[in-house]
C-alpha atoms as a PDB file:
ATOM      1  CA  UNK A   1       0.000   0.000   0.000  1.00  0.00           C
ATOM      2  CA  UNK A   2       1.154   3.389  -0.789  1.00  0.00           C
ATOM      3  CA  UNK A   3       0.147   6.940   0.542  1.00  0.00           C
ATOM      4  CA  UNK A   4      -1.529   9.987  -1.331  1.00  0.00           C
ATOM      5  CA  UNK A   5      -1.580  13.706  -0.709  1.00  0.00           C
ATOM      6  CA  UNK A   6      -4.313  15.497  -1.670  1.00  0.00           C
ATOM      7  CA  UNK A   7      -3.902  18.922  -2.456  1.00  0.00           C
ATOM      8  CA  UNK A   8      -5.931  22.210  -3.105  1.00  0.00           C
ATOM      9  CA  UNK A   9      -7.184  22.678  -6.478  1.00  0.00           C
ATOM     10  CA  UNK A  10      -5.655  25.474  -8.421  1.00  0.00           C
ATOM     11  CA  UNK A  11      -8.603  27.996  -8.117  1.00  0.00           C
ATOM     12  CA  UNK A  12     -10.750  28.858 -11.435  1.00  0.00           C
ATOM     13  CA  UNK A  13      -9.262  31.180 -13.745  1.00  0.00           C
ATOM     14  CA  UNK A  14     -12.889  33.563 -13.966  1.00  0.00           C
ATOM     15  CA  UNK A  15     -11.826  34.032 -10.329  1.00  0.00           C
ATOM     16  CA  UNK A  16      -8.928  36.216 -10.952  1.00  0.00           C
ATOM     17  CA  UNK A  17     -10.714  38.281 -13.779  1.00  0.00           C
ATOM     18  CA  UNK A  18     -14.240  38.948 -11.983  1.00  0.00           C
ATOM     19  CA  UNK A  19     -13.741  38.613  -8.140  1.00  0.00           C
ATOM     20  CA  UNK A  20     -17.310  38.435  -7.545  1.00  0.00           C
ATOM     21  CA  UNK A  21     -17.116  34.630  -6.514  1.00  0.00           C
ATOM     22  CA  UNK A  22     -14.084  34.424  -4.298  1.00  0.00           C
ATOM     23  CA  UNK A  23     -14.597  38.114  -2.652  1.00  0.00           C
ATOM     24  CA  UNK A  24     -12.262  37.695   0.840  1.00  0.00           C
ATOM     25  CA  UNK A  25     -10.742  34.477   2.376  1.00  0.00           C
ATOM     26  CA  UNK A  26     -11.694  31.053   0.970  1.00  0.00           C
ATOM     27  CA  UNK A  27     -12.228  28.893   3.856  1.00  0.00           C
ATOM     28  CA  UNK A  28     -12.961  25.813   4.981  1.00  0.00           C
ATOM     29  CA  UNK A  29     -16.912  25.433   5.912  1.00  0.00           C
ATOM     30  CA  UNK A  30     -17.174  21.348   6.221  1.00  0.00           C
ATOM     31  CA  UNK A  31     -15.246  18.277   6.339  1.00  0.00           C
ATOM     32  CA  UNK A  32     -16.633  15.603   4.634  1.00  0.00           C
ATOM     33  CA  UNK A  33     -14.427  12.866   5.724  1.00  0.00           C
ATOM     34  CA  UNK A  34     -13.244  11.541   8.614  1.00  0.00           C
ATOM     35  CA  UNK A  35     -10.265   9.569   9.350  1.00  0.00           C
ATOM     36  CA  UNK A  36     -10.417   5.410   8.543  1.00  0.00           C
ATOM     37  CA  UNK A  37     -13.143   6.411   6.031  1.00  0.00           C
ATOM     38  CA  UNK A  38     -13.629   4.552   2.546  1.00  0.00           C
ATOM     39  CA  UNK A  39     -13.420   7.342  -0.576  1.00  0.00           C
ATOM     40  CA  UNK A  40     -13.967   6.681  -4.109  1.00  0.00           C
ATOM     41  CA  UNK A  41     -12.509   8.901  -6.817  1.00  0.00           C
ATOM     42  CA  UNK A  42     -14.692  11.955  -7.217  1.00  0.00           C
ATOM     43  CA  UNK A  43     -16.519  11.753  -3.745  1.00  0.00           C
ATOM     44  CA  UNK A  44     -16.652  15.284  -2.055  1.00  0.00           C
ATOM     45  CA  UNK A  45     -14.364  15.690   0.800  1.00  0.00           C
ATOM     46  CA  UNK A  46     -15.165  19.495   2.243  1.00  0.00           C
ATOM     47  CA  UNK A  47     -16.807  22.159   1.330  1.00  0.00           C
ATOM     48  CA  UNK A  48     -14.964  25.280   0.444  1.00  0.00           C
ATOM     49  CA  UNK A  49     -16.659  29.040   1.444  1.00  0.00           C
ATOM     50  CA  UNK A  50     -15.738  31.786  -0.639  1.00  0.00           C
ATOM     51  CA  UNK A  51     -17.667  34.506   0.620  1.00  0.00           C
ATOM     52  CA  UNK A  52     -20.573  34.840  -2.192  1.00  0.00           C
ATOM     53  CA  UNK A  53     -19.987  30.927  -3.211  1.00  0.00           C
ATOM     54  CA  UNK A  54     -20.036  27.427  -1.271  1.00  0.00           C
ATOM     55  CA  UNK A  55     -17.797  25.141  -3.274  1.00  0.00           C
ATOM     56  CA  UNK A  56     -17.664  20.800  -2.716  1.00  0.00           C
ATOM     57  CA  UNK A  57     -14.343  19.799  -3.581  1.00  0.00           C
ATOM     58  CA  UNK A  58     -13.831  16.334  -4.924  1.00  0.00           C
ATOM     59  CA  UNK A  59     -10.716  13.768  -4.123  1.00  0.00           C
ATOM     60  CA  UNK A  60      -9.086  12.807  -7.851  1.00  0.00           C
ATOM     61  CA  UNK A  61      -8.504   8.964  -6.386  1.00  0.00           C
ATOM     62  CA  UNK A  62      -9.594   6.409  -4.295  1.00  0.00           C
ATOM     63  CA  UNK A  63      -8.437   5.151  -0.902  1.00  0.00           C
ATOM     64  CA  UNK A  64      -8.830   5.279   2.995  1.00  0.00           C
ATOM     65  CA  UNK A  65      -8.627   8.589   4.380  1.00  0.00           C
ATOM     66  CA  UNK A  66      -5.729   7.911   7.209  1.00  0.00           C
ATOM     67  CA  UNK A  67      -4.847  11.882   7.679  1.00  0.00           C
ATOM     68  CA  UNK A  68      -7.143  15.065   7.494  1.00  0.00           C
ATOM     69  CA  UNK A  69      -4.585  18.321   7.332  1.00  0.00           C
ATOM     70  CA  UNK A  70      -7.099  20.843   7.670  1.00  0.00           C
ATOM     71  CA  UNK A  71     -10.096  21.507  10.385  1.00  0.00           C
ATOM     72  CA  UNK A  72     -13.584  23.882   9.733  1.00  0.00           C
ATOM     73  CA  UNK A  73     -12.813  27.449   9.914  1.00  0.00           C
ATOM     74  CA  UNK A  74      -9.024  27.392   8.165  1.00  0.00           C
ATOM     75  CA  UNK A  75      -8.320  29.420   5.452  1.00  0.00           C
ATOM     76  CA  UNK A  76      -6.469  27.497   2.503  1.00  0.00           C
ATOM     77  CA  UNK A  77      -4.435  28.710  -0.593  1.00  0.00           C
ATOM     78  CA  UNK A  78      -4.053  27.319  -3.845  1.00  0.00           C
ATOM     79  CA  UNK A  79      -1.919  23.668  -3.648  1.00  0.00           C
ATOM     80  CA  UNK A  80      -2.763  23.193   0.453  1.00  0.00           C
ATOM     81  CA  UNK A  81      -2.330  20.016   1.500  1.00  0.00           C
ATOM     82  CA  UNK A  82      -6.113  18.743   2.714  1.00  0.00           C
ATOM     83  CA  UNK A  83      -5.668  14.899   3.036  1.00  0.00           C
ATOM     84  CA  UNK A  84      -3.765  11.973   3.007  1.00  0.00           C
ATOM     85  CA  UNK A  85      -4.844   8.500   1.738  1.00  0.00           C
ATOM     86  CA  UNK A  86      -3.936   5.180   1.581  1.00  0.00           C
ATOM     87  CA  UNK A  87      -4.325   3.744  -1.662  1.00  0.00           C
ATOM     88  CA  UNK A  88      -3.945  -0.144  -3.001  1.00  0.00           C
END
Protein backbone atom coordinates (compact mmCIF):
# COMPACT_ATOMS: atom_id res chain seq x y z
CA UNK A 1 0.00 0.00 0.00
CA UNK A 2 1.15 3.39 -0.79
CA UNK A 3 0.15 6.94 0.54
CA UNK A 4 -1.53 9.99 -1.33
CA UNK A 5 -1.58 13.71 -0.71
CA UNK A 6 -4.31 15.50 -1.67
CA UNK A 7 -3.90 18.92 -2.46
CA UNK A 8 -5.93 22.21 -3.10
CA UNK A 9 -7.18 22.68 -6.48
CA UNK A 10 -5.65 25.47 -8.42
CA UNK A 11 -8.60 28.00 -8.12
CA UNK A 12 -10.75 28.86 -11.43
CA UNK A 13 -9.26 31.18 -13.74
CA UNK A 14 -12.89 33.56 -13.97
CA UNK A 15 -11.83 34.03 -10.33
CA UNK A 16 -8.93 36.22 -10.95
CA UNK A 17 -10.71 38.28 -13.78
CA UNK A 18 -14.24 38.95 -11.98
CA UNK A 19 -13.74 38.61 -8.14
CA UNK A 20 -17.31 38.44 -7.54
CA UNK A 21 -17.12 34.63 -6.51
CA UNK A 22 -14.08 34.42 -4.30
CA UNK A 23 -14.60 38.11 -2.65
CA UNK A 24 -12.26 37.69 0.84
CA UNK A 25 -10.74 34.48 2.38
CA UNK A 26 -11.69 31.05 0.97
CA UNK A 27 -12.23 28.89 3.86
CA UNK A 28 -12.96 25.81 4.98
CA UNK A 29 -16.91 25.43 5.91
CA UNK A 30 -17.17 21.35 6.22
CA UNK A 31 -15.25 18.28 6.34
CA UNK A 32 -16.63 15.60 4.63
CA UNK A 33 -14.43 12.87 5.72
CA UNK A 34 -13.24 11.54 8.61
CA UNK A 35 -10.27 9.57 9.35
CA UNK A 36 -10.42 5.41 8.54
CA UNK A 37 -13.14 6.41 6.03
CA UNK A 38 -13.63 4.55 2.55
CA UNK A 39 -13.42 7.34 -0.58
CA UNK A 40 -13.97 6.68 -4.11
CA UNK A 41 -12.51 8.90 -6.82
CA UNK A 42 -14.69 11.95 -7.22
CA UNK A 43 -16.52 11.75 -3.75
CA UNK A 44 -16.65 15.28 -2.05
CA UNK A 45 -14.36 15.69 0.80
CA UNK A 46 -15.16 19.49 2.24
CA UNK A 47 -16.81 22.16 1.33
CA UNK A 48 -14.96 25.28 0.44
CA UNK A 49 -16.66 29.04 1.44
CA UNK A 50 -15.74 31.79 -0.64
CA UNK A 51 -17.67 34.51 0.62
CA UNK A 52 -20.57 34.84 -2.19
CA UNK A 53 -19.99 30.93 -3.21
CA UNK A 54 -20.04 27.43 -1.27
CA UNK A 55 -17.80 25.14 -3.27
CA UNK A 56 -17.66 20.80 -2.72
CA UNK A 57 -14.34 19.80 -3.58
CA UNK A 58 -13.83 16.33 -4.92
CA UNK A 59 -10.72 13.77 -4.12
CA UNK A 60 -9.09 12.81 -7.85
CA UNK A 61 -8.50 8.96 -6.39
CA UNK A 62 -9.59 6.41 -4.29
CA UNK A 63 -8.44 5.15 -0.90
CA UNK A 64 -8.83 5.28 2.99
CA UNK A 65 -8.63 8.59 4.38
CA UNK A 66 -5.73 7.91 7.21
CA UNK A 67 -4.85 11.88 7.68
CA UNK A 68 -7.14 15.07 7.49
CA UNK A 69 -4.59 18.32 7.33
CA UNK A 70 -7.10 20.84 7.67
CA UNK A 71 -10.10 21.51 10.39
CA UNK A 72 -13.58 23.88 9.73
CA UNK A 73 -12.81 27.45 9.91
CA UNK A 74 -9.02 27.39 8.17
CA UNK A 75 -8.32 29.42 5.45
CA UNK A 76 -6.47 27.50 2.50
CA UNK A 77 -4.44 28.71 -0.59
CA UNK A 78 -4.05 27.32 -3.85
CA UNK A 79 -1.92 23.67 -3.65
CA UNK A 80 -2.76 23.19 0.45
CA UNK A 81 -2.33 20.02 1.50
CA UNK A 82 -6.11 18.74 2.71
CA UNK A 83 -5.67 14.90 3.04
CA UNK A 84 -3.76 11.97 3.01
CA UNK A 85 -4.84 8.50 1.74
CA UNK A 86 -3.94 5.18 1.58
CA UNK A 87 -4.32 3.74 -1.66
CA UNK A 88 -3.95 -0.14 -3.00
Amino acid sequence: MSTISVRMPKYPECWSSCGSCASGNVFILELLVTVGEEVQRDDNILTLETGKVALDIPTPYAGRVVAIHVTEGDTVDEDALLITLETA
